[in-house]
Protein backbone atom coordinates (compact mmCIF):
# COMPACT_ATOMS: atom_id res chain seq x y z
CA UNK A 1 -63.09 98.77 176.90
CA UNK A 2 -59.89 98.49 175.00
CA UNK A 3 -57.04 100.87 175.55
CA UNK A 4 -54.87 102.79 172.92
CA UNK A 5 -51.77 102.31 174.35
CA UNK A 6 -48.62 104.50 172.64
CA UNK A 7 -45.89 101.98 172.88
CA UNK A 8 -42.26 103.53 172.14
CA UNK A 9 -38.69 104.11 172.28
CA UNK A 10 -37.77 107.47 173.03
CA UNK A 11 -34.64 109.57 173.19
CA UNK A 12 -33.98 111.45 176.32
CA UNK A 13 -34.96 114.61 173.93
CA UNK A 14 -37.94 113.20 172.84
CA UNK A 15 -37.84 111.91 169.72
CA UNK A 16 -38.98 108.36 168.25
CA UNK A 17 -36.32 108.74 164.97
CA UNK A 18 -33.75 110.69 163.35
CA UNK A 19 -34.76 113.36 160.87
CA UNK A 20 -35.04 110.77 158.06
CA UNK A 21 -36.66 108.30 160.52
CA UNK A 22 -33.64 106.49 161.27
CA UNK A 23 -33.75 104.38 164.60
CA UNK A 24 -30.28 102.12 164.43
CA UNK A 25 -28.79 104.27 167.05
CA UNK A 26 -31.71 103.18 170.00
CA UNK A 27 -29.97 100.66 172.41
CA UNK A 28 -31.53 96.90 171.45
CA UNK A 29 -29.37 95.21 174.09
CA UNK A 30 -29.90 91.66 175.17
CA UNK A 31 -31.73 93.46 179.13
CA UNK A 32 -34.03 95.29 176.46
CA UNK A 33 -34.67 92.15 174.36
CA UNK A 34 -35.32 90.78 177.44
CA UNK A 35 -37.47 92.68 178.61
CA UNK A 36 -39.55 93.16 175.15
CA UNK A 37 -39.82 88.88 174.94
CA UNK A 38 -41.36 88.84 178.65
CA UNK A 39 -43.56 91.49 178.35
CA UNK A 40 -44.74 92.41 175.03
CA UNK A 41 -43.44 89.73 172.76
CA UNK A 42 -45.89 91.10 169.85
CA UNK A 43 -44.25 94.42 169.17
CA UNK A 44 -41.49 92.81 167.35
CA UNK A 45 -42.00 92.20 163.48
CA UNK A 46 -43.02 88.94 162.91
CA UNK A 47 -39.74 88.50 160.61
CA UNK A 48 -37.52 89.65 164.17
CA UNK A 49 -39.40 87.31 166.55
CA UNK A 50 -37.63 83.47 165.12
CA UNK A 51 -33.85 85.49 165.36
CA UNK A 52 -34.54 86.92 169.44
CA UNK A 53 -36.39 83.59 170.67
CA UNK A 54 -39.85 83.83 170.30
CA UNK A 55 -41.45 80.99 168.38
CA UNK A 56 -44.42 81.42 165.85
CA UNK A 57 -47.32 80.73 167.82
CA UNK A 58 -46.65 82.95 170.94
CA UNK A 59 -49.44 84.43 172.30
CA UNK A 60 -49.71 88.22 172.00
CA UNK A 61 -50.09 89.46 175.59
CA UNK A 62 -50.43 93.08 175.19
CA UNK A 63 -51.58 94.09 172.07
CA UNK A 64 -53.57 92.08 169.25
CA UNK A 65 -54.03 95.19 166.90
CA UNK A 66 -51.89 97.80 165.86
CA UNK A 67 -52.28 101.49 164.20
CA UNK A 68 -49.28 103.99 162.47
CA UNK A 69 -48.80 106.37 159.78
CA UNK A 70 -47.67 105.67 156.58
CA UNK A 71 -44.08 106.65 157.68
CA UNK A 72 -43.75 104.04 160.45
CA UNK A 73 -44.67 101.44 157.61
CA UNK A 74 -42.52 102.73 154.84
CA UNK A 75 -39.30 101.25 155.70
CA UNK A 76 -40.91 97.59 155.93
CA UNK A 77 -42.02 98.34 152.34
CA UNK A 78 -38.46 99.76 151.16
CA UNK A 79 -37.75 95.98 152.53
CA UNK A 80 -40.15 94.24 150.48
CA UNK A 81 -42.29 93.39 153.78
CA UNK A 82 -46.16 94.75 153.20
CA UNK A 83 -47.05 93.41 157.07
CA UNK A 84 -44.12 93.41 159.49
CA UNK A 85 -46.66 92.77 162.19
CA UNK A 86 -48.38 89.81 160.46
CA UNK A 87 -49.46 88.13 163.80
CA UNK A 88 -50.99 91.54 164.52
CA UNK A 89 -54.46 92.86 162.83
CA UNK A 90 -52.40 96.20 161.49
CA UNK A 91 -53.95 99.21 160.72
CA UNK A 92 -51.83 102.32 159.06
CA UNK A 93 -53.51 106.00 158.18
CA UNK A 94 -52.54 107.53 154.80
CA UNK A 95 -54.37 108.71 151.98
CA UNK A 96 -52.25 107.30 149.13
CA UNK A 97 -50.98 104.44 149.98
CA UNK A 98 -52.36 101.50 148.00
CA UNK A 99 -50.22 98.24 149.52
CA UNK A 100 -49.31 96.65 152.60
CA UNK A 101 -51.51 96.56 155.49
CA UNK A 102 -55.05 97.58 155.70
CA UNK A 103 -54.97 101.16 154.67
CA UNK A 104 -57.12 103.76 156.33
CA UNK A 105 -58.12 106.70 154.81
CA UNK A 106 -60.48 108.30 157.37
CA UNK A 107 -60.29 110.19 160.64
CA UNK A 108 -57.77 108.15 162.67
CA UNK A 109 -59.96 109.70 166.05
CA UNK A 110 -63.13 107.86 164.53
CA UNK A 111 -60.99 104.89 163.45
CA UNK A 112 -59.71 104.27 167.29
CA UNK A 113 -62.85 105.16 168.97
CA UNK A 114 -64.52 102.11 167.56
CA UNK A 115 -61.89 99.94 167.40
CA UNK A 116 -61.76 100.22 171.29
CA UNK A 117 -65.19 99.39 171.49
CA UNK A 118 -64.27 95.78 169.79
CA UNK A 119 -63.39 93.08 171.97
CA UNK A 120 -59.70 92.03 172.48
CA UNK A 121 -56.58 92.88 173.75
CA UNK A 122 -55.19 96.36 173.44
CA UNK A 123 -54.18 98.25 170.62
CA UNK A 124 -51.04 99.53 170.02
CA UNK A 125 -50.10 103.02 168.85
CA UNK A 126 -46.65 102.06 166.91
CA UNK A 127 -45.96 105.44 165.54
CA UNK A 128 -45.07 108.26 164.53
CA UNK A 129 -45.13 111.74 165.94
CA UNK A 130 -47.80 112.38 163.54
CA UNK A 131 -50.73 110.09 164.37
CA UNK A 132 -49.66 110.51 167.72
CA UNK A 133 -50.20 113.81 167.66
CA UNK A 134 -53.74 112.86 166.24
CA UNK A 135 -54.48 110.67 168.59
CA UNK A 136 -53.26 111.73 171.78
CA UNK A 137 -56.53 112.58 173.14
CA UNK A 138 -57.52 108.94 173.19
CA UNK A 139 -53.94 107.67 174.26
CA UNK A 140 -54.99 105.78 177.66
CA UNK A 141 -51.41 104.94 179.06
CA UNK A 142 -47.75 106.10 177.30
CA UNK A 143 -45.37 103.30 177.31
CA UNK A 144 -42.32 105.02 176.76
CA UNK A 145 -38.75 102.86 176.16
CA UNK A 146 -36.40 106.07 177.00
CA UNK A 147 -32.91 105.58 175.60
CA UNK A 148 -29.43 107.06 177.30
CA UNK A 149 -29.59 109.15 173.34
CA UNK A 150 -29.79 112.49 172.34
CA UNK A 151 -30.11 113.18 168.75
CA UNK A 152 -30.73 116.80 168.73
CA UNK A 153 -33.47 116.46 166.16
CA UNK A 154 -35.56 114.29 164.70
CA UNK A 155 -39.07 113.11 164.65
CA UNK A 156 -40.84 114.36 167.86
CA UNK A 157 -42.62 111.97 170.36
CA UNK A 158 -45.88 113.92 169.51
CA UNK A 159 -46.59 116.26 166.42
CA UNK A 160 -49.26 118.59 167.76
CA UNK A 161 -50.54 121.72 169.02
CA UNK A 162 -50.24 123.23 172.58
CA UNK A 163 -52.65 121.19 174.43
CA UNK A 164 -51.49 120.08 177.47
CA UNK A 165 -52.79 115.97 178.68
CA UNK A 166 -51.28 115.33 182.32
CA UNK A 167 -50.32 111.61 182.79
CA UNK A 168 -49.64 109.73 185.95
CA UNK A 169 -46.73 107.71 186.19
CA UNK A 170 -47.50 104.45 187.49
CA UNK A 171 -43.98 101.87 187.02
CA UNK A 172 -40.18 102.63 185.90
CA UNK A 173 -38.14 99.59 185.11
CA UNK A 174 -34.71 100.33 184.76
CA UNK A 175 -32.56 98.06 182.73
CA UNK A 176 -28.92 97.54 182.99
CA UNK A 177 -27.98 99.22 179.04
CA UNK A 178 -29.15 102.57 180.50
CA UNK A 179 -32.84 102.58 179.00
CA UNK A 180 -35.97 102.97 181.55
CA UNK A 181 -39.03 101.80 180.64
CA UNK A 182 -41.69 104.35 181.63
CA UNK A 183 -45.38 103.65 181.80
CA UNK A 184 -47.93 106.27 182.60
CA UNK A 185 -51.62 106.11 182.42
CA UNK A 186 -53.90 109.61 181.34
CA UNK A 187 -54.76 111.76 184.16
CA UNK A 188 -56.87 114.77 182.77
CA UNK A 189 -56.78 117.31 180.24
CA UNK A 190 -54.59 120.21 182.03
CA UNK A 191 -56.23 124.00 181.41
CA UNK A 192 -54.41 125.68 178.85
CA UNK A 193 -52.93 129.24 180.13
């Protein structure tokens, strides 16, 4: 079975953007770059990929589908790009948004469920702390790009109640520019006290 994967750069207090979803102040050095072209190529937009080395055609080895909210997308649309992840079957949740990708309007819990039971790679929680927050009962492993930042505020990691998920770390890779790539995989649902 597929895995829902939530694949993401994080500050050091754990948020994914600033309050108005900025992200220019993440580290994209070239050790990150790096590291993004060797091991998951596909989560840059397909308008990115030509300008960092990575040549239409390149296999996806990660992911080959992709959810987010309507938030994650907008910014892409402010751009005049409907599907920033066109070599990527993209999904995003909202209930009034009437361009871009394939729009979902129904429970995003549902949504993943069967899309795990479909055959392919894995699929690729982009953002935000929203549909995170949604979906973090059927996040398998946390792939977390945490950045030498703190912003103070901003859009949290995860949007949810108190419900504490343990997960297991399983590999670090620190890079050179300060960020370490953390990867963890679900352990069990903790009791809550």
């Amino acid at each position: 079975m597929r895995k829902l994967v939530y694949y993401v750069a994080s500050t050091i207090d754990g948020f994914i953007a600033g309050p108005a979803g900025e992200t220019e102040f993440f580290p994209f050095e070239a050790d990150l770059r790096e590291f993004i072209r060797s091991r998951y190529p596909e989560t840059l937009p397909t308008h990115v990929r030509p300008h960092v080395g990575i040549p239409d055609g390149t296999p996806n080895l990660a992911f080959d589908t992709l959810v987010m909210g309507r938030a994650t997308l907008e910014p892409a649309l402010q751009a005049g790009i409907a599907r920033p992840y066109a070599h990527l079957r993209q999904y995003t949740f909202s209930r009034h948004l009437q361009k871009g990708s394939e729009v979902v309007d129904r429970d995003p819990v549902e949504f993943v469920r069967e899309l795990k039971q479909q055959d392919g790679l894995d699929i690729w929680l982009c953002g935000g702390g929203d549909l995170a927050g949604q979906l973090l009962g059927e996040v398998d492993e946390l792939v977390i790009k945490l950045s030498p930042v703190i912003a103070g505020q901003g859009i949290p990691l995860v949007r949810t109640g108190f419900d504490p998920i343990r997960f297991t770390l399983v590999s670090t890779t620190p890079l050179e520019s300060g960020v370490v790539v953390l990867t963890y995989e679900r352990s069990a649902r903790l009791a809550k006290a």
